[in-house]
N, C-alpha and C. Protein backbone atom coordinates (compact mmCIF):
# COMPACT_ATOMS: atom_id res chain seq x y z
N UNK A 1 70.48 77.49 -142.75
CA UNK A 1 70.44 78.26 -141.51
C UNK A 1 71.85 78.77 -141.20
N UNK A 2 71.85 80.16 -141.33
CA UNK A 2 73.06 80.40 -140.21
C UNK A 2 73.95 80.18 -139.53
N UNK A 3 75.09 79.71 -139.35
CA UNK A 3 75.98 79.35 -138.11
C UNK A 3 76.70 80.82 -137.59
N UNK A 4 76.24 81.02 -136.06
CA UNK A 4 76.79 81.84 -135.74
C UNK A 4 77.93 81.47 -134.42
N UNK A 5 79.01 82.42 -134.40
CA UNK A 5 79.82 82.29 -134.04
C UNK A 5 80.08 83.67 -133.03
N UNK A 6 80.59 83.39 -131.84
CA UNK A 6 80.46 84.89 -130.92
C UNK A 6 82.36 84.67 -130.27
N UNK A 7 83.23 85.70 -131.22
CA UNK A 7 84.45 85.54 -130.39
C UNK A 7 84.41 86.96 -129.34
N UNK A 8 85.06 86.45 -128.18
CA UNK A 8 84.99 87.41 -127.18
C UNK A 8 87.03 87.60 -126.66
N UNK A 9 86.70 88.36 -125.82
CA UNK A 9 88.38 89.35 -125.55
C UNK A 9 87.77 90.32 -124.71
N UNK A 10 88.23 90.70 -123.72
CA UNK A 10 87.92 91.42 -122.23
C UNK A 10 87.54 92.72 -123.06
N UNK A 11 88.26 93.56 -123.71
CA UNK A 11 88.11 94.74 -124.04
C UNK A 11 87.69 94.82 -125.77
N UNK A 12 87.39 93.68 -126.42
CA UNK A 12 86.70 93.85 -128.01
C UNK A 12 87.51 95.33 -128.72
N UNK A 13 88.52 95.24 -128.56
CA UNK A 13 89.40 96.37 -129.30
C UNK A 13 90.51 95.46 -130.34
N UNK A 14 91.01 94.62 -130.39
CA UNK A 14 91.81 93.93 -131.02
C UNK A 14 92.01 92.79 -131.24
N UNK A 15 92.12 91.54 -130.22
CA UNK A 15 92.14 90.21 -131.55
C UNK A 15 90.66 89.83 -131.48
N UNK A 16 89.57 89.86 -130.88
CA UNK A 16 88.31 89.68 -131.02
C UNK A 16 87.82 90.54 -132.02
N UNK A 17 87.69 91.44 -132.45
CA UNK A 17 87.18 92.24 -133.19
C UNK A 17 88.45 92.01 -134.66
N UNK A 18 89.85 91.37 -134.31
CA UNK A 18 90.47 90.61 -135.78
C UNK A 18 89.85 89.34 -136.54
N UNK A 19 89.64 88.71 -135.32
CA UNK A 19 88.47 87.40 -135.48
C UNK A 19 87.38 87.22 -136.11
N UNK A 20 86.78 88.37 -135.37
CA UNK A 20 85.26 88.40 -136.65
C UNK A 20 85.57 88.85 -137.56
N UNK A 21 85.85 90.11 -138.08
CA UNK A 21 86.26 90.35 -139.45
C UNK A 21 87.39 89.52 -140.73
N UNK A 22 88.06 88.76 -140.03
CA UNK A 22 88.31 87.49 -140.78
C UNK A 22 87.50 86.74 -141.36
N UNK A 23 87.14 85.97 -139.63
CA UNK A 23 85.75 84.92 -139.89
C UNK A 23 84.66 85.53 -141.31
N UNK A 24 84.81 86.26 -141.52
CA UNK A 24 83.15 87.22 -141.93
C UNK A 24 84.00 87.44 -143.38
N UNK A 25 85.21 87.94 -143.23
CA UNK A 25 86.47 87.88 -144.66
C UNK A 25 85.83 86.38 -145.31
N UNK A 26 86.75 85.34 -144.82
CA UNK A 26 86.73 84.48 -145.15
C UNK A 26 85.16 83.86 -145.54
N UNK A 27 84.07 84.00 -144.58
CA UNK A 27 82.89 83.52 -145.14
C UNK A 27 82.55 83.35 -146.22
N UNK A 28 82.58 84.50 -146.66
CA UNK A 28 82.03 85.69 -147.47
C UNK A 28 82.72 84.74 -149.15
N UNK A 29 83.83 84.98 -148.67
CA UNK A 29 84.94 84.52 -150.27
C UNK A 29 84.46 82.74 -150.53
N UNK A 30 83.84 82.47 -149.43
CA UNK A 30 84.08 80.68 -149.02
C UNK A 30 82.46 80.46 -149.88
N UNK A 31 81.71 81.31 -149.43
CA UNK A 31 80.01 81.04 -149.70
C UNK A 31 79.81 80.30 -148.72
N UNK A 32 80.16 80.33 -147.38
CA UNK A 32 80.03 79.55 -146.02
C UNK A 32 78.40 80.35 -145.46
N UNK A 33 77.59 79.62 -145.04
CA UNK A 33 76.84 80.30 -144.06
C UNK A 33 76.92 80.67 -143.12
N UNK A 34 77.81 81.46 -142.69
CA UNK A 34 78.11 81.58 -140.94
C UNK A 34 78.50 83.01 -141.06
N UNK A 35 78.36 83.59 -139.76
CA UNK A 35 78.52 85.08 -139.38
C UNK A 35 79.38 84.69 -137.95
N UNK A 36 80.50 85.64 -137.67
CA UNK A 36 81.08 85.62 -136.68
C UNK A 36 80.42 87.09 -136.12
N UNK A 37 80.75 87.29 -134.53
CA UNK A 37 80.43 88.52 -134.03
C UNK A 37 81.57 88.53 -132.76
N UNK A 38 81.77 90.01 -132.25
CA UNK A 38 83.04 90.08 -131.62
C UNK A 38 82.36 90.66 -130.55
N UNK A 39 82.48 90.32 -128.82
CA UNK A 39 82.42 91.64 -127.80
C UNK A 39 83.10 91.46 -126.65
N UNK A 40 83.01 92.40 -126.03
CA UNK A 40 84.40 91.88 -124.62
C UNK A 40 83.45 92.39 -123.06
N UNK A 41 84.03 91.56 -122.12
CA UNK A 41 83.43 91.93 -120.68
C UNK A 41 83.38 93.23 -120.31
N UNK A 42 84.19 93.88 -120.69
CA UNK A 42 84.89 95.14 -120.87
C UNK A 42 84.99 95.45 -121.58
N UNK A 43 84.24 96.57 -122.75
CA UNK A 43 84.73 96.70 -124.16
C UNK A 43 85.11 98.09 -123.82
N UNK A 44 86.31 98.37 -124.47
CA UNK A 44 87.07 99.67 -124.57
C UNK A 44 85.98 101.31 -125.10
N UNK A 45 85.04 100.57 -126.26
CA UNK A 45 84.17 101.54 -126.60
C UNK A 45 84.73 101.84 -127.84
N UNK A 46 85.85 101.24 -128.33
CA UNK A 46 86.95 101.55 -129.42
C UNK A 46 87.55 100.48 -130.52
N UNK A 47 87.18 100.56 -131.34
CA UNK A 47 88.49 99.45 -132.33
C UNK A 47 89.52 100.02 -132.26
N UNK A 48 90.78 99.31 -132.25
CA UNK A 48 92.17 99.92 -132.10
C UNK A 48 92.74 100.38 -133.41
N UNK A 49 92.97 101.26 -133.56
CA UNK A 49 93.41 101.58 -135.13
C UNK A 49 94.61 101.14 -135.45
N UNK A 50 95.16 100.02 -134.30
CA UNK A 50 96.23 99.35 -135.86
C UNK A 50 95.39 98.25 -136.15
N UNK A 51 94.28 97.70 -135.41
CA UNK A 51 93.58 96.81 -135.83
C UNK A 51 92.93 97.08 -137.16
N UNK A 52 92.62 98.45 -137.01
CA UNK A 52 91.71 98.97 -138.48
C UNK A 52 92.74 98.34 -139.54
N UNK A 53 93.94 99.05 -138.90
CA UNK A 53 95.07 99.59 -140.17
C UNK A 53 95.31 98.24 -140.76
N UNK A 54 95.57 96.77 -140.33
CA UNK A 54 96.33 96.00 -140.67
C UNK A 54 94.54 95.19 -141.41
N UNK A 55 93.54 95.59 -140.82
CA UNK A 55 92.31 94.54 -141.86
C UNK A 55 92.05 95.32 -142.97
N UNK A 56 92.51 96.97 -142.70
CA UNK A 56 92.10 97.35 -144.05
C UNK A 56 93.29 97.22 -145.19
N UNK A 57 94.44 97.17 -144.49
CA UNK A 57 95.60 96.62 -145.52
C UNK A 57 95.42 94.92 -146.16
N UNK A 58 94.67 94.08 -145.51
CA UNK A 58 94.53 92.91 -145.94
C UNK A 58 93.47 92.90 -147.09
N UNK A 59 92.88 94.09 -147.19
CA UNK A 59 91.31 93.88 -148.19
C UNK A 59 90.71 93.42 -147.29
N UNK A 60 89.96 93.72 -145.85
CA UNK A 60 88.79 93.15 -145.20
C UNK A 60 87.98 94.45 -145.04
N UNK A 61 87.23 94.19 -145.00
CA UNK A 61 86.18 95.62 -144.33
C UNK A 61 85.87 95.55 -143.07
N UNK A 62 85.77 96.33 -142.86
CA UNK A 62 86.03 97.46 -141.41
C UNK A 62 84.48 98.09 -141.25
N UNK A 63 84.03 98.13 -142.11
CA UNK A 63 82.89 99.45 -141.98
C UNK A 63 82.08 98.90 -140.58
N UNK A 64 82.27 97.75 -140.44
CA UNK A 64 80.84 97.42 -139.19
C UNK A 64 81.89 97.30 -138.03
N UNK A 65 82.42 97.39 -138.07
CA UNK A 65 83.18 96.61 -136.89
C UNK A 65 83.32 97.68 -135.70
N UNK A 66 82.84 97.15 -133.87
CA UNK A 66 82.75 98.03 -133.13
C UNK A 66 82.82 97.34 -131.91
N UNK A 67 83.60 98.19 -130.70
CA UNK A 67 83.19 97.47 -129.49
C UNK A 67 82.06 97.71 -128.75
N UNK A 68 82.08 96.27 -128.42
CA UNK A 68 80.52 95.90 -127.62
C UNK A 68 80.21 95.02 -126.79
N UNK A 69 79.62 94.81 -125.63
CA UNK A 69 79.33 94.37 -125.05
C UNK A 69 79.15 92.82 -124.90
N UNK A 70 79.47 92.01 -124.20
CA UNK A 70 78.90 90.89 -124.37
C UNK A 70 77.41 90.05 -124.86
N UNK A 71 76.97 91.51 -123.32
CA UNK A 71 75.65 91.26 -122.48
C UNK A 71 74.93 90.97 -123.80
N UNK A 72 74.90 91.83 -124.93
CA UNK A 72 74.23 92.39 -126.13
C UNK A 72 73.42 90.75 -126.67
N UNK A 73 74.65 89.47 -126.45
CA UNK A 73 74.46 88.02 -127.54
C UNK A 73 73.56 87.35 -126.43
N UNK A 74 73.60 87.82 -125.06
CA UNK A 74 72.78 86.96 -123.91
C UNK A 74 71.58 87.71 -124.20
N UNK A 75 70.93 88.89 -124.81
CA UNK A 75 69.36 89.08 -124.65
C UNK A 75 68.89 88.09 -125.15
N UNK A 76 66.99 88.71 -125.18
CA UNK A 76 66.00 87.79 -126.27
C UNK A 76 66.58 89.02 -127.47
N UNK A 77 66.21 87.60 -128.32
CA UNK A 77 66.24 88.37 -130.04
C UNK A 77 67.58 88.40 -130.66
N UNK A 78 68.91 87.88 -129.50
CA UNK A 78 70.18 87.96 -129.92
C UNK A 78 70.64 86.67 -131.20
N UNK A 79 71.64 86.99 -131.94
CA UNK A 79 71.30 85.62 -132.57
C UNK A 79 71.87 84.47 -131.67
N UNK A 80 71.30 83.20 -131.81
CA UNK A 80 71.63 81.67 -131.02
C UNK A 80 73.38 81.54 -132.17
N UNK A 81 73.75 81.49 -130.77
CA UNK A 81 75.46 81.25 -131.13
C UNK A 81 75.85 79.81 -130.98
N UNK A 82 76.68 79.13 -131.79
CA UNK A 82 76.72 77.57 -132.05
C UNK A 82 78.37 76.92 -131.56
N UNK A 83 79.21 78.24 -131.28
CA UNK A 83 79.91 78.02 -130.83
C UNK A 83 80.63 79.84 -130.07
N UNK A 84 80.98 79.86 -129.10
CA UNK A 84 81.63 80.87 -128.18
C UNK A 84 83.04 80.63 -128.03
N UNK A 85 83.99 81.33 -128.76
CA UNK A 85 85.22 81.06 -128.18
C UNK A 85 86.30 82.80 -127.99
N UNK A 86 87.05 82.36 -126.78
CA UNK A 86 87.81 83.63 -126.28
C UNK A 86 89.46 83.23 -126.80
N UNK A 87 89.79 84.79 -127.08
CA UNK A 87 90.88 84.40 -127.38
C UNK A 87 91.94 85.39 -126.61
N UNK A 88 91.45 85.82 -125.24
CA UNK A 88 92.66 86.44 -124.42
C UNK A 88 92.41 85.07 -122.78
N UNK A 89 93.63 85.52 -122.43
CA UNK A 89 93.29 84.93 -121.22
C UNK A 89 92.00 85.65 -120.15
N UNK A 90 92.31 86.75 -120.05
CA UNK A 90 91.51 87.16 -119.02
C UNK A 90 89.84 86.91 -119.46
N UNK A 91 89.57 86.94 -120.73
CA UNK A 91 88.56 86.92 -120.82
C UNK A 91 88.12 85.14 -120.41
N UNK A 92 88.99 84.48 -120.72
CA UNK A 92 88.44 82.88 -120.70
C UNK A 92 88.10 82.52 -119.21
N UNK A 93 88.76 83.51 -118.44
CA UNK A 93 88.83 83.67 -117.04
C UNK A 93 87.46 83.61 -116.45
N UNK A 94 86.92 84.66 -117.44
CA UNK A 94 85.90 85.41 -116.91
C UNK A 94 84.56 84.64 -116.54
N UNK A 95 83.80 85.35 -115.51
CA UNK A 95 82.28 84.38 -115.79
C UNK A 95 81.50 85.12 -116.99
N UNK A 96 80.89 84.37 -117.85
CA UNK A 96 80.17 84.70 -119.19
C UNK A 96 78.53 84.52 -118.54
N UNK A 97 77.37 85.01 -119.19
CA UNK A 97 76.16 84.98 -119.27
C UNK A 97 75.78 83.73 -119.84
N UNK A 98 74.74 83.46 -119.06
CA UNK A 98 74.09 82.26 -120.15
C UNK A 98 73.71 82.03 -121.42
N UNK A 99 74.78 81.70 -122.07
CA UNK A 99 74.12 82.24 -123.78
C UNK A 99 72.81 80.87 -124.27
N UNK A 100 71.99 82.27 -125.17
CA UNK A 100 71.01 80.93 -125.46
C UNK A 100 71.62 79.92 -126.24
N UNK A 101 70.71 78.42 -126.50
CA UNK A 101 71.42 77.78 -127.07
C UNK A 101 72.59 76.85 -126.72
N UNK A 102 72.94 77.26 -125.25
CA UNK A 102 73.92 76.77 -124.85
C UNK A 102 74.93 75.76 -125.96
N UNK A 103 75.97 77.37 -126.65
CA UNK A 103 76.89 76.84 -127.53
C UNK A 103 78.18 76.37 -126.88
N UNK A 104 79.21 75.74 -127.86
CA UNK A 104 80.10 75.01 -127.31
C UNK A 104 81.04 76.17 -126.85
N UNK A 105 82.37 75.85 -126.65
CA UNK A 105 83.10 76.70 -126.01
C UNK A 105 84.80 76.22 -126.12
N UNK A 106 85.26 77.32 -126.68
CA UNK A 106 86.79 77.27 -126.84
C UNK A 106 87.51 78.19 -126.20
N UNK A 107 89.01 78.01 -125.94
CA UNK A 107 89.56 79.18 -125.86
C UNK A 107 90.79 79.11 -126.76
N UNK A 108 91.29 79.98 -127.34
CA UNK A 108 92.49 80.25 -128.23
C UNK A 108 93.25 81.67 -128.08
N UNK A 109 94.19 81.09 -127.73
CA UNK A 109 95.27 82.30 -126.45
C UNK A 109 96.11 83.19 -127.33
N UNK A 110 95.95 84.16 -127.90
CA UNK A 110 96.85 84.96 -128.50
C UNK A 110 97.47 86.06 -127.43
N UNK A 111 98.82 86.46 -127.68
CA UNK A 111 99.11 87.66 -126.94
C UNK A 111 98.73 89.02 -127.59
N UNK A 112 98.32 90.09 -126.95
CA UNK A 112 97.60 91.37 -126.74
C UNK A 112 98.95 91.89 -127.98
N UNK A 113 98.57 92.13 -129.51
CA UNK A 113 99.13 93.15 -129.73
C UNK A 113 99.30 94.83 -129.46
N UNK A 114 98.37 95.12 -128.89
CA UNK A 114 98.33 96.00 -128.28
C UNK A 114 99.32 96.51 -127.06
N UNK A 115 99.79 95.38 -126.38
CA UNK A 115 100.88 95.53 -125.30
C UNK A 115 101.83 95.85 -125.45
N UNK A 116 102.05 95.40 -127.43
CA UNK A 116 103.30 95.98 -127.41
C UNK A 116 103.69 97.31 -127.39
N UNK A 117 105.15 97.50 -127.37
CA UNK A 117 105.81 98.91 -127.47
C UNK A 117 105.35 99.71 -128.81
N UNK A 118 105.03 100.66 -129.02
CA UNK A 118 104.20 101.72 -130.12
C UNK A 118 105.32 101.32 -131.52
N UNK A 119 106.74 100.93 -131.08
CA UNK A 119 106.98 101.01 -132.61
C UNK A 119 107.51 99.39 -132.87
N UNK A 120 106.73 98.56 -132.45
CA UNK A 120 106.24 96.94 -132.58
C UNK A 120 104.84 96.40 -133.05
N UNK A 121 103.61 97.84 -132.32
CA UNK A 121 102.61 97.36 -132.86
C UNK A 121 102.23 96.96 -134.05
N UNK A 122 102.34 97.70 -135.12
CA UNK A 122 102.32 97.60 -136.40
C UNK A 122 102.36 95.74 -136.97
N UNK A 123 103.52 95.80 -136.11
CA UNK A 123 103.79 94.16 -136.79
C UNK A 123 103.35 93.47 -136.55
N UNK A 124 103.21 93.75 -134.98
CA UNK A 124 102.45 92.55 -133.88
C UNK A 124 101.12 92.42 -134.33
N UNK A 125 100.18 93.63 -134.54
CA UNK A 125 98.75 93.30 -135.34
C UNK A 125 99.15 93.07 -135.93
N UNK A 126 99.81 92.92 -137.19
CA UNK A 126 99.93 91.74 -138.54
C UNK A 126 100.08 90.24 -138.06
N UNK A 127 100.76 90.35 -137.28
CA UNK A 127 101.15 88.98 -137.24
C UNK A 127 99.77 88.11 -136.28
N UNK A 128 99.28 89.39 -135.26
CA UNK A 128 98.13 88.61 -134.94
C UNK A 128 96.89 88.05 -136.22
N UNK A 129 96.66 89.22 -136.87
CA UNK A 129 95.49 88.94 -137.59
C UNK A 129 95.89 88.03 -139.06
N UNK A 130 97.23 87.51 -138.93
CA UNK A 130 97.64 86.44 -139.73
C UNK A 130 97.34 85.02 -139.15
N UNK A 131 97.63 84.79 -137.59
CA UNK A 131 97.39 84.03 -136.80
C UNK A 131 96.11 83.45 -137.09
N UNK A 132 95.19 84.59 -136.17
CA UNK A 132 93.44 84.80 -136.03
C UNK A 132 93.25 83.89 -137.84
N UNK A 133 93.80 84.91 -138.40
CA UNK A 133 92.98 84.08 -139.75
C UNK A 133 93.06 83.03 -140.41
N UNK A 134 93.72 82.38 -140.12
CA UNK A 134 94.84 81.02 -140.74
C UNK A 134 93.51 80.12 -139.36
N UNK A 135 93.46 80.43 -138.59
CA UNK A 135 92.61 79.27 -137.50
C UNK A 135 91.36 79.98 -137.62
N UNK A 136 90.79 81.59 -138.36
CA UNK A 136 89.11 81.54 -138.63
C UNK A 136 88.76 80.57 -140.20
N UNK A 137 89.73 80.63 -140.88
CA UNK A 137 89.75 79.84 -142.59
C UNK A 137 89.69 78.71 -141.98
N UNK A 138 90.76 77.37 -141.28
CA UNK A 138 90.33 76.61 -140.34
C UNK A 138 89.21 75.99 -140.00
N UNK A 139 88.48 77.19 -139.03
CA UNK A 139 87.13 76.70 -138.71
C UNK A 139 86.08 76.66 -139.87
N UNK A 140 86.51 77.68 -140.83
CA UNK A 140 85.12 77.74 -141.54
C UNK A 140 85.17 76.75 -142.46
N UNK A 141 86.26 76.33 -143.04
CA UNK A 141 86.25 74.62 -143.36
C UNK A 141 85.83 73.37 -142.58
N UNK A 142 85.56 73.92 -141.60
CA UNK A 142 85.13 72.46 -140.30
C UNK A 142 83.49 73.13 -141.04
N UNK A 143 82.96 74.53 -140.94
CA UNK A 143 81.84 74.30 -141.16
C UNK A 143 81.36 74.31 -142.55
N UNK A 144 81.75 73.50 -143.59
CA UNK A 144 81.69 73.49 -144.66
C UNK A 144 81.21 71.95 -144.59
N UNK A 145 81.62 71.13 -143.60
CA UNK A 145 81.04 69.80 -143.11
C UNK A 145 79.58 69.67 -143.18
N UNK A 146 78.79 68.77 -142.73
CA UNK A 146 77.64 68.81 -142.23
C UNK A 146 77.47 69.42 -140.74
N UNK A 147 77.80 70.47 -140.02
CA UNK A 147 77.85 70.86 -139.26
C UNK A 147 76.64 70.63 -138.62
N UNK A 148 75.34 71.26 -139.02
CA UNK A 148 74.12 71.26 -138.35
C UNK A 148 73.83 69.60 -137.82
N UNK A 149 74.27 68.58 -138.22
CA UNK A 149 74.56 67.09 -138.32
C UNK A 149 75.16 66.73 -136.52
N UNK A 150 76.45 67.91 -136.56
CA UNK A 150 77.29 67.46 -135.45
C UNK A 150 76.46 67.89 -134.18
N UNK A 151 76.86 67.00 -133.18
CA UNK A 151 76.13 67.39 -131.57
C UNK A 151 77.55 67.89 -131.07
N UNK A 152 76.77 68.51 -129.30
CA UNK A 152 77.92 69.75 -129.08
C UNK A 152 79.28 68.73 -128.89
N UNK A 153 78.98 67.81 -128.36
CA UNK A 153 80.03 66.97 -128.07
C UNK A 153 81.24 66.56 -129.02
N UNK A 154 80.88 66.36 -130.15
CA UNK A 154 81.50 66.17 -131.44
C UNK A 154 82.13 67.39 -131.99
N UNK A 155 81.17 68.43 -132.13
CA UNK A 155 81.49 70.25 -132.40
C UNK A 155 82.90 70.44 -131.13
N UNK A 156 82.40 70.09 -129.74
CA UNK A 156 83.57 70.54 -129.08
C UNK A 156 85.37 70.20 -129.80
N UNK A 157 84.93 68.83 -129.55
CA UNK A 157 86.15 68.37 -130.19
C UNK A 157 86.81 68.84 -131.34
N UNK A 158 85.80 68.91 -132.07
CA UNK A 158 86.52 69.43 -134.01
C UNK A 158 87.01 71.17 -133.64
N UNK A 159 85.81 72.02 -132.35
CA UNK A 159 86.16 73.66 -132.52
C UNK A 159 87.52 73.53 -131.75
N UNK A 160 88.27 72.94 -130.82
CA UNK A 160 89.36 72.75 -130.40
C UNK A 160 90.43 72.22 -130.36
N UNK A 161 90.36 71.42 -131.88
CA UNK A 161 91.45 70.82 -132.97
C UNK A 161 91.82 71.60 -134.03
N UNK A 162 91.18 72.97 -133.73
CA UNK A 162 91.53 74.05 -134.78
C UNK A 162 92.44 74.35 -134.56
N UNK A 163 93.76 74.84 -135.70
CA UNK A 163 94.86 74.95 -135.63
C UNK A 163 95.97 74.07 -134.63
N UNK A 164 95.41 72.52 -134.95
CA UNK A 164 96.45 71.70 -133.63
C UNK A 164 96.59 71.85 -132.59
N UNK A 165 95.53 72.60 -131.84
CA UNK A 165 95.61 72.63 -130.15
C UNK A 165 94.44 71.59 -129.60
């Protein structure tokens, strides 16, 4: 079965939308069963194109990747998410929908490459989606465990010992 994973970010333009396409990188190379998915409270309507620029310089694919909505993982028919984690502040802030399934819940605080000054971005997305990926490889070794095994209580603990926090 599946492990799905829902990272969120207020506007799903940049480290949420670096997140899944890691997560989904890394799966993929791992033979992991799990799918990550990215959306924000606020989604811009946009991937940020240094976000493109720096996953398509890593060898990740890009082709799916889009902003979207939260609301989209709270319908019927959405997939049941096993763990939810944000990785801006504002979004961790935020009130979220009842997701089915009631999955666990992290937060992991990166700063907005995007904030930076136009001739910093470049780096700053690298260095984010070096971050993001070093703690999505991380997790997807936690789910290489008996995961389906762990209760949320146990899952909490292991999804928020990722990368030593």
């Amino acid at each position: 079965m599946t492990t799905h994973v829902l990272v969120l970010c207020t506007h799903n333009s940049a480290r949420s939308v670096l997140a899944e396409a890691m997560f989904n990188h890394w799966a993929s190379k791992l033979g992991v069963d799990a799918k990550a998915f990215s959306a924000g409270a606020a989604p811009s309507g946009r991937v940020h194109p240094q976000a493109i620029a720096v996953l398509t310089a890593a060898g990740v694919d890009v082709s799916y990747l889009s902003s979207k909505n939260m609301d989209l993982f709270a319908q019927a028919g959405a997939p049941e998410m096993r763990a939810v984690i944000t990785v801006c502040d504002s979004a961790a802030a935020q009130p979220c929908p009842v997701w089915p399934g009631a999955p666990v819940r992290a937060h992991w605080s990166y700063p907005d490459p995007s904030a930076a000054p136009a001739d910093e971005q470049a780096q700053r997305f690298e260095l984010t989606r070096q971050a993001i990926a070093y703690r999505m490889l991380q997790l997807l070794q936690l789910l290489q465990l008996p995961f389906d095994a762990l209760d949320n209580q146990a899952l909490q603990q292991r999804v928020l010992g990722v990368g030593g926090l």
